[in-house]
C-alpha atoms as a PDB file:
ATOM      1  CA  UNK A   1       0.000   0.000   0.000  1.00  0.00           C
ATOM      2  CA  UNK A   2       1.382   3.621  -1.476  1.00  0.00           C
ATOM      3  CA  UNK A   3       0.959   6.337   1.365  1.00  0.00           C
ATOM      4  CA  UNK A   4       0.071   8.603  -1.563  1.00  0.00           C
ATOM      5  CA  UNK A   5      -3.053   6.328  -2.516  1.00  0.00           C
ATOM      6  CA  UNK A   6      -3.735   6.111   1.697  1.00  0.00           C
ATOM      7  CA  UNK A   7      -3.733   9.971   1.506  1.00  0.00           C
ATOM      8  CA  UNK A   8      -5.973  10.669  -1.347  1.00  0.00           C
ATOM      9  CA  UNK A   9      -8.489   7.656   0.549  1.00  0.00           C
ATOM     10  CA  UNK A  10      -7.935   9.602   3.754  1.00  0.00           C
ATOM     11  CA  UNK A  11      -8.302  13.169   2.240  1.00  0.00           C
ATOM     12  CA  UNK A  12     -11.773  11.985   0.176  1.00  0.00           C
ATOM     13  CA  UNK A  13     -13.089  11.031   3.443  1.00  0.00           C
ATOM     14  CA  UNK A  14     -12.745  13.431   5.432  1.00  0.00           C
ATOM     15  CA  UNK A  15     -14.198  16.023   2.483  1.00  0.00           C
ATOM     16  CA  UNK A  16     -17.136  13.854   1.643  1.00  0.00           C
ATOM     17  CA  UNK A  17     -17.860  11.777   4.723  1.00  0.00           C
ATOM     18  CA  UNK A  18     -16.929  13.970   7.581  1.00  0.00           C
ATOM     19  CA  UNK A  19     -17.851  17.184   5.487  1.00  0.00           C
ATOM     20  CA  UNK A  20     -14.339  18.916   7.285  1.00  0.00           C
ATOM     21  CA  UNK A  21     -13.739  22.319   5.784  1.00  0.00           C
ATOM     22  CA  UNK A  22     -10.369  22.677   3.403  1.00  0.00           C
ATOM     23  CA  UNK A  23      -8.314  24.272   5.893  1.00  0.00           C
ATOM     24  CA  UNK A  24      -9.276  21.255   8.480  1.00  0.00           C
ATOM     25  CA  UNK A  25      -8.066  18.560   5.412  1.00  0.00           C
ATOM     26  CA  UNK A  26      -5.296  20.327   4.778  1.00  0.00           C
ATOM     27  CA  UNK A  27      -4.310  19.827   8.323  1.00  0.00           C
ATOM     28  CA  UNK A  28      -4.724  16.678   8.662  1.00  0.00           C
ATOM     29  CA  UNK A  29      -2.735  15.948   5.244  1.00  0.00           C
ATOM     30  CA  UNK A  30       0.096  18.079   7.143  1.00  0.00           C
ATOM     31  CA  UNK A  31      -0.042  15.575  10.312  1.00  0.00           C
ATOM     32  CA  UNK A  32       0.510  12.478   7.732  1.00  0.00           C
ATOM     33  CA  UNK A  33       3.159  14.199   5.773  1.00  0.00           C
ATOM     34  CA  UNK A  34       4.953  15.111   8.891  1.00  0.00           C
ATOM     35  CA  UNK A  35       4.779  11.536   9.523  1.00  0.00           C
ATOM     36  CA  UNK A  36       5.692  10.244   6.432  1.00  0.00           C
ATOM     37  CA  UNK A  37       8.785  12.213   5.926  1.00  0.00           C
ATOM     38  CA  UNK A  38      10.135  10.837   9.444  1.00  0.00           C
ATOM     39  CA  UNK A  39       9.655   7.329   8.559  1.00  0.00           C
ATOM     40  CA  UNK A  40      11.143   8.009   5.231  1.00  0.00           C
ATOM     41  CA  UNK A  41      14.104   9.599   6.980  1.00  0.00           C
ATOM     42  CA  UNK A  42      14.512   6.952   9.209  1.00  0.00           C
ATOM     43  CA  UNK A  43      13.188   3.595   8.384  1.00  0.00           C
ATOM     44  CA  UNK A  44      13.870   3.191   4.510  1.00  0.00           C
ATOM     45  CA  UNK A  45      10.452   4.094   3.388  1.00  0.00           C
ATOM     46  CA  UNK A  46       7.994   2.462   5.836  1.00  0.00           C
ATOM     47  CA  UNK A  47       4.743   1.741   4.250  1.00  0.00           C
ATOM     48  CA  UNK A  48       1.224   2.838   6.164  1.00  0.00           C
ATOM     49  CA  UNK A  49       0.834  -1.301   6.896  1.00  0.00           C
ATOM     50  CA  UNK A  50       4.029  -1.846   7.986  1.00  0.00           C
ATOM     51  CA  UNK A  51       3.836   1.442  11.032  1.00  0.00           C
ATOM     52  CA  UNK A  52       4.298   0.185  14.154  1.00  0.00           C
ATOM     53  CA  UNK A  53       3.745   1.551  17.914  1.00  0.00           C
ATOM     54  CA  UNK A  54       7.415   1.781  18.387  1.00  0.00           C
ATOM     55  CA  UNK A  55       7.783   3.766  14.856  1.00  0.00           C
ATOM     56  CA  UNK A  56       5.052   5.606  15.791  1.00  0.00           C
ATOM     57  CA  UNK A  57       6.771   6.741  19.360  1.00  0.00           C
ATOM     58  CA  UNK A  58      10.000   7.594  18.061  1.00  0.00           C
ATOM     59  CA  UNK A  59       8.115  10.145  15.710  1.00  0.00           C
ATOM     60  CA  UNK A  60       6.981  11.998  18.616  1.00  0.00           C
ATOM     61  CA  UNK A  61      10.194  11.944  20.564  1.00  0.00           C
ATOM     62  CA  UNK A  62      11.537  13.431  17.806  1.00  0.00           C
ATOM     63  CA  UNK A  63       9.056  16.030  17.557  1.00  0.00           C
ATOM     64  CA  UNK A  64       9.353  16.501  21.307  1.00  0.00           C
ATOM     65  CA  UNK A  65      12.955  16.944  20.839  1.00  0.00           C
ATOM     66  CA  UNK A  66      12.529  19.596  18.057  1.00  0.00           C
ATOM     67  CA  UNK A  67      10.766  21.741  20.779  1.00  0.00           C
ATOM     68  CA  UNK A  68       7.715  21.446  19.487  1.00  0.00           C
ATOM     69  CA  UNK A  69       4.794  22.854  22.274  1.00  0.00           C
ATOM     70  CA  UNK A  70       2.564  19.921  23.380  1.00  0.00           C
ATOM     71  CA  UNK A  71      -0.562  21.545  22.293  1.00  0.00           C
ATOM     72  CA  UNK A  72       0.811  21.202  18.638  1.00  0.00           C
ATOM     73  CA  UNK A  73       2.000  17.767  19.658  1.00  0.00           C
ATOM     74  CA  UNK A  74      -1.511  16.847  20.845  1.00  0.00           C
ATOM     75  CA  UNK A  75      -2.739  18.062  17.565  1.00  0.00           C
ATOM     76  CA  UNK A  76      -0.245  16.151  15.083  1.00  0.00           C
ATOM     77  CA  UNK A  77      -1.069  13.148  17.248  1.00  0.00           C
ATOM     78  CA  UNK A  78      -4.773  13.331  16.443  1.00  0.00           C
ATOM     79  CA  UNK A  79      -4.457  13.279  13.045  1.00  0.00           C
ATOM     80  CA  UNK A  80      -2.422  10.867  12.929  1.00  0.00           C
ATOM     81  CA  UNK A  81      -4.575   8.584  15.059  1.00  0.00           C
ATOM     82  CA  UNK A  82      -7.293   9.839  12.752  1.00  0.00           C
ATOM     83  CA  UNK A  83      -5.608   8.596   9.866  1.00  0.00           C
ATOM     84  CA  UNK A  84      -4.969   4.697  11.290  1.00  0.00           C
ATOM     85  CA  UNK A  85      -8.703   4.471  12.360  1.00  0.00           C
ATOM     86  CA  UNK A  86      -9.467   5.049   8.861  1.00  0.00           C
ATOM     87  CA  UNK A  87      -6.934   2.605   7.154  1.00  0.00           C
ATOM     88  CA  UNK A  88      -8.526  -0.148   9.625  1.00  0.00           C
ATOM     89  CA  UNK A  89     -11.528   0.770   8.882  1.00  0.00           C
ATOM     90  CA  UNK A  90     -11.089   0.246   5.331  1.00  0.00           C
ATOM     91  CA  UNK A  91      -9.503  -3.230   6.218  1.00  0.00           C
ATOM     92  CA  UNK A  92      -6.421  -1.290   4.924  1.00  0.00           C
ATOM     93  CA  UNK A  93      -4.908  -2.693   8.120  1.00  0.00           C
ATOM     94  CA  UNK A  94      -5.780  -5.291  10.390  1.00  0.00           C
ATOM     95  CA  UNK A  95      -4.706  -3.593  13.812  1.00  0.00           C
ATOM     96  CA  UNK A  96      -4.438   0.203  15.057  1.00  0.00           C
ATOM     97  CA  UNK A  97      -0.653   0.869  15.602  1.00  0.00           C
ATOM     98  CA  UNK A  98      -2.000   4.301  17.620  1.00  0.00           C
ATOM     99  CA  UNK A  99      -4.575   2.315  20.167  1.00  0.00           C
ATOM    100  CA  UNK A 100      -1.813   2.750  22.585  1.00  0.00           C
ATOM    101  CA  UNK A 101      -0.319   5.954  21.667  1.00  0.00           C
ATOM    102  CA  UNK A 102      -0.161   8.517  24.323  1.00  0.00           C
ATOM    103  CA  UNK A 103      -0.845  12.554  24.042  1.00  0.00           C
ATOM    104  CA  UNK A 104       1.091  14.819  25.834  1.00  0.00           C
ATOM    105  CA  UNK A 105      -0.720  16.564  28.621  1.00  0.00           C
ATOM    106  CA  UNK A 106      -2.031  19.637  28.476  1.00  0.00           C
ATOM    107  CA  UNK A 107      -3.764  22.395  30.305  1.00  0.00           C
ATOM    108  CA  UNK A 108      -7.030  24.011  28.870  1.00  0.00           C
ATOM    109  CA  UNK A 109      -6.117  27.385  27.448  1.00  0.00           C
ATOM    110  CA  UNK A 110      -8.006  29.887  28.480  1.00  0.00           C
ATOM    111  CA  UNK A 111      -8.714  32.879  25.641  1.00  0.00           C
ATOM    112  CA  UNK A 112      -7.799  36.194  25.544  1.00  0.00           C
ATOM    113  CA  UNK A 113     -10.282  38.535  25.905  1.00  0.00           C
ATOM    114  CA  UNK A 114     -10.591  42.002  25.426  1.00  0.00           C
ATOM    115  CA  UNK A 115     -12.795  44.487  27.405  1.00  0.00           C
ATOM    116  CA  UNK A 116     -15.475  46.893  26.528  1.00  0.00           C
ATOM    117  CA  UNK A 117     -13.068  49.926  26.722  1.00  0.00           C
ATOM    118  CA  UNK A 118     -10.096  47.668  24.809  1.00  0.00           C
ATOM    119  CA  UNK A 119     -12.925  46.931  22.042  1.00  0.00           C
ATOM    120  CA  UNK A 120     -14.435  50.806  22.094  1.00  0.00           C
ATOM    121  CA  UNK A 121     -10.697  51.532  21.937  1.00  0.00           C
ATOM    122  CA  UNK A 122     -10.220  49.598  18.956  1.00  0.00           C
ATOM    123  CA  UNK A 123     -13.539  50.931  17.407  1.00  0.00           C
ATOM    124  CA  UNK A 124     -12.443  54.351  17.515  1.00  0.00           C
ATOM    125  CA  UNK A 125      -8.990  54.264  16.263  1.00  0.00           C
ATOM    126  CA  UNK A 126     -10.712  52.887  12.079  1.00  0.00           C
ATOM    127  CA  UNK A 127     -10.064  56.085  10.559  1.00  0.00           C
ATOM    128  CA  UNK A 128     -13.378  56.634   8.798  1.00  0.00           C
ATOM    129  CA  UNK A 129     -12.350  59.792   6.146  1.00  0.00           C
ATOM    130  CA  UNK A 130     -10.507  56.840   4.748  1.00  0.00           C
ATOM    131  CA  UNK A 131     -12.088  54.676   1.833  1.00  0.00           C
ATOM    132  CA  UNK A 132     -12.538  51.305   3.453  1.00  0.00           C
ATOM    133  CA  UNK A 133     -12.760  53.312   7.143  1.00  0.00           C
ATOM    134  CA  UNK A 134     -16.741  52.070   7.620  1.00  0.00           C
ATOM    135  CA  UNK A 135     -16.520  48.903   5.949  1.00  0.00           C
ATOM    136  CA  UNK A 136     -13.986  48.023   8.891  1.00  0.00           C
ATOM    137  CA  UNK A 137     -15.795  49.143  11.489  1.00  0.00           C
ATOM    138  CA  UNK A 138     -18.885  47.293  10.287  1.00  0.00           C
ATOM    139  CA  UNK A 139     -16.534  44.155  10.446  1.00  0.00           C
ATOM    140  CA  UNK A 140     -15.316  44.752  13.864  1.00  0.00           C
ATOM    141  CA  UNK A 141     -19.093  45.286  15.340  1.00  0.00           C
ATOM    142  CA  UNK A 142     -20.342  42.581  13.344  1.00  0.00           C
ATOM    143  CA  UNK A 143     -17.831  40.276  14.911  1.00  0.00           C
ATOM    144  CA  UNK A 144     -18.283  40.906  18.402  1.00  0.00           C
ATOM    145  CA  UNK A 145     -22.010  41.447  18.038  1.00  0.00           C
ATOM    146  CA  UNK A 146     -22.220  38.194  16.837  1.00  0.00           C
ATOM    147  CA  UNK A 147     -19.005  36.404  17.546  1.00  0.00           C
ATOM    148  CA  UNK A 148     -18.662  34.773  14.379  1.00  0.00           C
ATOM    149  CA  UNK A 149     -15.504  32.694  13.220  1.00  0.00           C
ATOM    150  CA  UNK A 150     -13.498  34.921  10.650  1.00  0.00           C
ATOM    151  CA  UNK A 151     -14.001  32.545   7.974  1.00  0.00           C
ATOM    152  CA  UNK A 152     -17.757  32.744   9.006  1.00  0.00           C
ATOM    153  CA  UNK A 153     -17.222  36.657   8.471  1.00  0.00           C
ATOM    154  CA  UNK A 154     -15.628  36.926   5.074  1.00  0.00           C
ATOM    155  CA  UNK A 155     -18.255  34.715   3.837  1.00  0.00           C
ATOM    156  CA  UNK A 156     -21.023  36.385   5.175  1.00  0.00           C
ATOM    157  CA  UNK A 157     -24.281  36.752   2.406  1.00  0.00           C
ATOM    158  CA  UNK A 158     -26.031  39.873   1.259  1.00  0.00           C
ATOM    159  CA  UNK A 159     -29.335  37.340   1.293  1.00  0.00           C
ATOM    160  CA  UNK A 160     -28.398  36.387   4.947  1.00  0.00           C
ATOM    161  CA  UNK A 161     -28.677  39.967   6.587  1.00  0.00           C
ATOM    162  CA  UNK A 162     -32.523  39.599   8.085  1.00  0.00           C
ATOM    163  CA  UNK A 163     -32.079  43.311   9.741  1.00  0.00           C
ATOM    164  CA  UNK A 164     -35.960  43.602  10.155  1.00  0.00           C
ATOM    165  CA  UNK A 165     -36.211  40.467  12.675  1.00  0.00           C
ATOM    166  CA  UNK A 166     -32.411  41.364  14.306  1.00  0.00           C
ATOM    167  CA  UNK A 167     -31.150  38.365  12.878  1.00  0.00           C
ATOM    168  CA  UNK A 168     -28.412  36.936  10.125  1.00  0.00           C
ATOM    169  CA  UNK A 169     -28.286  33.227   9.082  1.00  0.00           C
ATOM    170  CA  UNK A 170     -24.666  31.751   9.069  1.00  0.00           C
ATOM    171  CA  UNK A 171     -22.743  29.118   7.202  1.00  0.00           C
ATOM    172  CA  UNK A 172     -20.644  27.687  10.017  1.00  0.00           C
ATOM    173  CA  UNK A 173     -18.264  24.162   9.741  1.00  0.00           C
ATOM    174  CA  UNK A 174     -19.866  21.531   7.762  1.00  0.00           C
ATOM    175  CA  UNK A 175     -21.836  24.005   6.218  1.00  0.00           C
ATOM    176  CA  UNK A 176     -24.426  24.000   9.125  1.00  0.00           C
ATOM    177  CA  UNK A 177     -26.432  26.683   9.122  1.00  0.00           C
ATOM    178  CA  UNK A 178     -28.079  28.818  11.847  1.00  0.00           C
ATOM    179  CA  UNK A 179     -29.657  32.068  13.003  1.00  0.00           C
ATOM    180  CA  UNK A 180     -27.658  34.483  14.902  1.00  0.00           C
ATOM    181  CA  UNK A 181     -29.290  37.546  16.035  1.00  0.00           C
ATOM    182  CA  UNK A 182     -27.261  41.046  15.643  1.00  0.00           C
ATOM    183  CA  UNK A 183     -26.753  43.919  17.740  1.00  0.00           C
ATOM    184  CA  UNK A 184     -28.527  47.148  16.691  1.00  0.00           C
ATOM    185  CA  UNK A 185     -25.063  49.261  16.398  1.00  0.00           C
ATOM    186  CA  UNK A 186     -24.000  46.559  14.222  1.00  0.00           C
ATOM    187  CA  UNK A 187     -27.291  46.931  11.953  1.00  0.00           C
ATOM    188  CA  UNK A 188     -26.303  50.757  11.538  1.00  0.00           C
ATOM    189  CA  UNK A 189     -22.721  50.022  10.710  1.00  0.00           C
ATOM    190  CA  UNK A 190     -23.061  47.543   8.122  1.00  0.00           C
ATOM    191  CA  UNK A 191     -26.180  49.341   6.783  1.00  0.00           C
ATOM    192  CA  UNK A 192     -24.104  52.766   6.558  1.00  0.00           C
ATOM    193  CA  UNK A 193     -21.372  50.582   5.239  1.00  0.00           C
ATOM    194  CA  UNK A 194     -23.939  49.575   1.959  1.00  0.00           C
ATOM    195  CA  UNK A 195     -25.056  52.985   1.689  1.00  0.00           C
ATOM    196  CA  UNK A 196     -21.347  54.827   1.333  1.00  0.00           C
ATOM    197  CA  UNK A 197     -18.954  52.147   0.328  1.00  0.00           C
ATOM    198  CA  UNK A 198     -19.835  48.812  -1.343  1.00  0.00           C
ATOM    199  CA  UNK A 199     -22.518  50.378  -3.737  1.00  0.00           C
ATOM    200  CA  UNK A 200     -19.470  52.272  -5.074  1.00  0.00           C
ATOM    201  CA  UNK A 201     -17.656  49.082  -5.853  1.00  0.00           C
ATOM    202  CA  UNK A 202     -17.139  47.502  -8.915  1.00  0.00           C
ATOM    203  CA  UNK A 203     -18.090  44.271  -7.622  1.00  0.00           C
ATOM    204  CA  UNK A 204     -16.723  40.931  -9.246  1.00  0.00           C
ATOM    205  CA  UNK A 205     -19.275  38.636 -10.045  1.00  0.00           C
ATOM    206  CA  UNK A 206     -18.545  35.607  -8.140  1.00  0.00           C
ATOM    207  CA  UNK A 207     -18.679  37.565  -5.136  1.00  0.00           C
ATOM    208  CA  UNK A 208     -22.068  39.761  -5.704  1.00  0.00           C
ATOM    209  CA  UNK A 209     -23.634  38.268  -2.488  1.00  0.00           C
ATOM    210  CA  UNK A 210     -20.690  38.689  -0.256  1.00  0.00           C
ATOM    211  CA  UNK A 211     -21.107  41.140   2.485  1.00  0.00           C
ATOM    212  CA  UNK A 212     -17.362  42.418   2.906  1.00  0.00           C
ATOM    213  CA  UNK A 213     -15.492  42.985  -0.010  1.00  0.00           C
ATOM    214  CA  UNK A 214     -11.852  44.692  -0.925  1.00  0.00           C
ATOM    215  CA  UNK A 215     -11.398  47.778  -3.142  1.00  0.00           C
ATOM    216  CA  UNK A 216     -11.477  45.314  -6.027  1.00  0.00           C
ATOM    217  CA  UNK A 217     -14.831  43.746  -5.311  1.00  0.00           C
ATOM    218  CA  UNK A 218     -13.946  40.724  -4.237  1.00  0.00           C
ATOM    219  CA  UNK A 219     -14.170  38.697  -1.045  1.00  0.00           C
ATOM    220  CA  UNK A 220     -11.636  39.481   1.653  1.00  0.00           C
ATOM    221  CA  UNK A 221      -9.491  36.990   2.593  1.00  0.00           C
ATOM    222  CA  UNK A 222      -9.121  36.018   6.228  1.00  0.00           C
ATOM    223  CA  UNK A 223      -5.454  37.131   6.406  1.00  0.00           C
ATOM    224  CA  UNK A 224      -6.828  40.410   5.476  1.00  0.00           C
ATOM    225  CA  UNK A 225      -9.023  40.524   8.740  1.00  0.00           C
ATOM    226  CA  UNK A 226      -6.261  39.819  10.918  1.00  0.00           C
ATOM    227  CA  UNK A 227      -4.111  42.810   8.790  1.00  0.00           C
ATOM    228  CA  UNK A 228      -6.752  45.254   9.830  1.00  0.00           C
ATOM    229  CA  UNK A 229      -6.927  44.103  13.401  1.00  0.00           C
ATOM    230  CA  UNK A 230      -3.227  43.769  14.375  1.00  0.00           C
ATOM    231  CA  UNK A 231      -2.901  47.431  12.618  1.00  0.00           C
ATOM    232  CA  UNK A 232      -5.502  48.685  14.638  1.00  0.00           C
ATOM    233  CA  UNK A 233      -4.314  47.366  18.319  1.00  0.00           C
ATOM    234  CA  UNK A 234      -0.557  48.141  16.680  1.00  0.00           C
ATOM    235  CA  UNK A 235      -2.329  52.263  16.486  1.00  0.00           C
ATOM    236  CA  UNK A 236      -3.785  51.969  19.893  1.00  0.00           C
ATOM    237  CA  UNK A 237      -1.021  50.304  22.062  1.00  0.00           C
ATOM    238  CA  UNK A 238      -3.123  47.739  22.988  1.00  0.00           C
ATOM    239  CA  UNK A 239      -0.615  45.286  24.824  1.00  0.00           C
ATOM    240  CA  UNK A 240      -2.572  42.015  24.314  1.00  0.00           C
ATOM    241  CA  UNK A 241      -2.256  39.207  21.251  1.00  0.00           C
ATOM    242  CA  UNK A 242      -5.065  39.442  19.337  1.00  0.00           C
ATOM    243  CA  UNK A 243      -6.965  38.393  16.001  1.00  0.00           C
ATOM    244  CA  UNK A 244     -10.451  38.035  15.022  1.00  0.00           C
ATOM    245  CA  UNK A 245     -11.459  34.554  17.510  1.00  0.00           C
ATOM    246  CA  UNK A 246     -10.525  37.359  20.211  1.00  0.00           C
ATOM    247  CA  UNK A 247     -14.131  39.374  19.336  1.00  0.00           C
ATOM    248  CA  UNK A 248     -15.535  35.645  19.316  1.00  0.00           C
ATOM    249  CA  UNK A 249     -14.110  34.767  22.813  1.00  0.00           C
ATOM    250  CA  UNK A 250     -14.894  38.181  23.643  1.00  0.00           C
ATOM    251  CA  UNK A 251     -18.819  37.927  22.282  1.00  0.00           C
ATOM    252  CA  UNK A 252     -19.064  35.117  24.798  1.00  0.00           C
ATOM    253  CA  UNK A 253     -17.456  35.991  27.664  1.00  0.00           C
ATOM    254  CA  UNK A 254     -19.369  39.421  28.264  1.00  0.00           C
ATOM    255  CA  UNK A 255     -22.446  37.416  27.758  1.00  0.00           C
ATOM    256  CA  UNK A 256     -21.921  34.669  30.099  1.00  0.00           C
ATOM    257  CA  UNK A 257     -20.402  37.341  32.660  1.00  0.00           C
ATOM    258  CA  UNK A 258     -23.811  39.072  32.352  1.00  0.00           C
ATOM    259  CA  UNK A 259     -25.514  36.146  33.271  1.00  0.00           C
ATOM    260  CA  UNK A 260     -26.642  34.279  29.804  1.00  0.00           C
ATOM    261  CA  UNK A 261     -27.673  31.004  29.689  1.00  0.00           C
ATOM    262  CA  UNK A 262     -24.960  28.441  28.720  1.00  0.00           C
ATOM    263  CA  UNK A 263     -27.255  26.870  25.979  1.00  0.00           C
ATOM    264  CA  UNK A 264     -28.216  30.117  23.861  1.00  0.00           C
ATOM    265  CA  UNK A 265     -24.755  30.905  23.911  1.00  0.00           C
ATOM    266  CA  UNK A 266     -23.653  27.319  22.841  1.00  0.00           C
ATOM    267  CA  UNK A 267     -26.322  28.086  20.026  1.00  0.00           C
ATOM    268  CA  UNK A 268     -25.048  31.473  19.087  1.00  0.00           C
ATOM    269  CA  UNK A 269     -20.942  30.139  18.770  1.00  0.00           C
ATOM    270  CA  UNK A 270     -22.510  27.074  16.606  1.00  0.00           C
ATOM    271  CA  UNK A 271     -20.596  24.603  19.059  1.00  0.00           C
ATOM    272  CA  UNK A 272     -21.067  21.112  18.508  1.00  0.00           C
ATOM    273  CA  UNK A 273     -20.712  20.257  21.981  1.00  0.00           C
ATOM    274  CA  UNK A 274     -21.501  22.153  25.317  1.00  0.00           C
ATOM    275  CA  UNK A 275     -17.812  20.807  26.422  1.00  0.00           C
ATOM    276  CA  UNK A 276     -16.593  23.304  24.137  1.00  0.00           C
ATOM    277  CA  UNK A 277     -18.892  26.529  25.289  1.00  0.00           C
ATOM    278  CA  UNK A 278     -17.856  25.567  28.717  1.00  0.00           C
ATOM    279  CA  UNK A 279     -14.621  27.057  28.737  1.00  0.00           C
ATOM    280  CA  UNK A 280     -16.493  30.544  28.830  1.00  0.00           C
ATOM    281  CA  UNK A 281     -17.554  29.425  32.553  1.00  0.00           C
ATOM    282  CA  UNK A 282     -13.848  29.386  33.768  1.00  0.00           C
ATOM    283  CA  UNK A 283     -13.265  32.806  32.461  1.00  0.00           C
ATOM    284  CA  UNK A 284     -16.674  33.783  34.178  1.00  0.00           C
ATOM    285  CA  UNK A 285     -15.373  32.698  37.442  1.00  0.00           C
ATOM    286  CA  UNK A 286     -11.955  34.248  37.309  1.00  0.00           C
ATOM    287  CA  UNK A 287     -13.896  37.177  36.657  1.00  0.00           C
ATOM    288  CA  UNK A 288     -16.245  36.611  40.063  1.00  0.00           C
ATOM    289  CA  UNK A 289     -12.933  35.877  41.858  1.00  0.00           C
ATOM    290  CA  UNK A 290     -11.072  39.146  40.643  1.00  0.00           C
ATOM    291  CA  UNK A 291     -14.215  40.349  41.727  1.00  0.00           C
ATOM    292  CA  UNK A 292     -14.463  39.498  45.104  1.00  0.00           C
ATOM    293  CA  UNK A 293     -11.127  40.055  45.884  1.00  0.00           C
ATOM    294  CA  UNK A 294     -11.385  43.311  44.757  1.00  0.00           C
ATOM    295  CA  UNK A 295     -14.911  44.270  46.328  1.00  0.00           C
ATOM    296  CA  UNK A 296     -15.254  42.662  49.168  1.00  0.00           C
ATOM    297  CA  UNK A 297     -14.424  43.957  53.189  1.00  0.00           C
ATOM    298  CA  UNK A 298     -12.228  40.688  53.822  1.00  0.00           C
ATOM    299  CA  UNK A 299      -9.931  40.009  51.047  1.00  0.00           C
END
């Protein structure tokens, strides 16, 4: 068996059976040509049937040894894991050489988040005499209104925006769909945003329903979100690392701080799983405990 066949299999699979988005397949095509290259390196060409535990453990000393973090670790070892459940499940293989593999440890990461003065702050600095001035600050209200994913943002419809019922529908991973509703300040912004600077565009035609375009009419990349957010908190000072999931992380810490409840905001995010939302709670409660020890008589 050619790992190049395996990784076409693999690759098919997770595009048409686990509908993953191209930037998740792409990842997971990294992990196996990580993999690959170390076994070609090292044990004259192994072929996917042929990977054993031990094989598989001396990869990830080796990455260990290269200094790479154990988040990233965790990560390559997933995919890889991924990628020998499949083989045996195409009776590729007739055992799992990762059923024993071990993960590094790691801590749950808790997101940065910015405040309501650090995202006011932020706000304020978009110089709006400039051309594409209110077409950025409709993108930075309309992500933390909404906390959407930045590839969630640059995709955005036209045909999604239901401003009359405070709503906009969408297209998360998988292509799920659902209903978000939107701030009114974000409403204004993107509507003064259609009014004074995308009507003026020459738009290209396979982007005519996109929200957010560039000066050339075309959908903005997602590297071109973080550009004007990093420049912005770059103008301001702001000492923090931040890119667009901070407005996202940001969305859903002010609401759970505020008291909403755990399942709307699960819905809002479009998580899968609760699990995932949950890590919102933690930041709530490092916020009650700064909070205490702050306020109260004996601390």
């Amino acid at each position: 068996m050619k790992w190049e066949d395996s990784k076409k299999g693999f690759e098919s699979f997770l595009r048409l059976e686990k509908s993953l988005s191209a930037n998740s397949v792409a990842a997971y095509i990294n992990d196996i040509n990580k993999l690959m290259m170390f076994l070609d390196e090292n044990y004259k060409k192994l072929p996917p049937e042929k990977v054993k535990l031990e094989h598989l453990k001396s990869f990830v000393e080796n990455i260990n040894e290269r200094g790479v973090s154990p988040r990233t670790q965790a990560r390559t070892i997933s995919g890889i894991k991924s990628f020998f459940k499949f083989l045996l499940m195409e009776g590729k293989i007739v055992a799992d050489p990762t059923s024993l593999l071990e993960s590094p440890k790691i801590g749950r990461k808790l997101p940065d988040v910015l405040s309501m003065e650090e995202i006011d702050m932020l706000i304020d600095a978009i110089e709006l005499n400039k051309a594409e001035g209110q077409r950025n600050k409709a993108i930075l209200e309309t992500l933390y209104s909404c906390g959407l994913r930045v590839s969630e943002l640059v995709n955005l419809k036209v045909t999604n925006l239901f401003f009359d019922q405070g709503f906009i529908k969408v297209e998360g991973k998988a292509d799920k769909e659902r209903l978000v509703p939107i701030s009114e300040k974000a409403i204004e912004e993107i509507s003064l945003y259609l009014a004074n600077y995308r009507k003026t565009l020459k738009i290209n035609k396979e982007s005519e329903n996109i929200l957010f375009l560039n000066r050339r009419g075309k959908k903005l990349s997602r590297v071109m979100i973080f550009t004007i957010i990093k420049g912005l908190a770059e103008k301001v000072g702001l000492d923090k690392k931040i890119s667009p999931h901070t407005f996202r992380h940001s969305f859903a810490t002010h609401l759970i701080n505020g008291g909403a409840d755990l399942r709307a905001v699960q819905e809002m995010l479009g998580h899968e799983s609760i699990l995932t939302t949950e890590i919102y709670t933690h930041l709530d409660r490092n916020y009650l405990k700064k909070t205490m020890n702050k306020f109260h008589p004996r601390s």
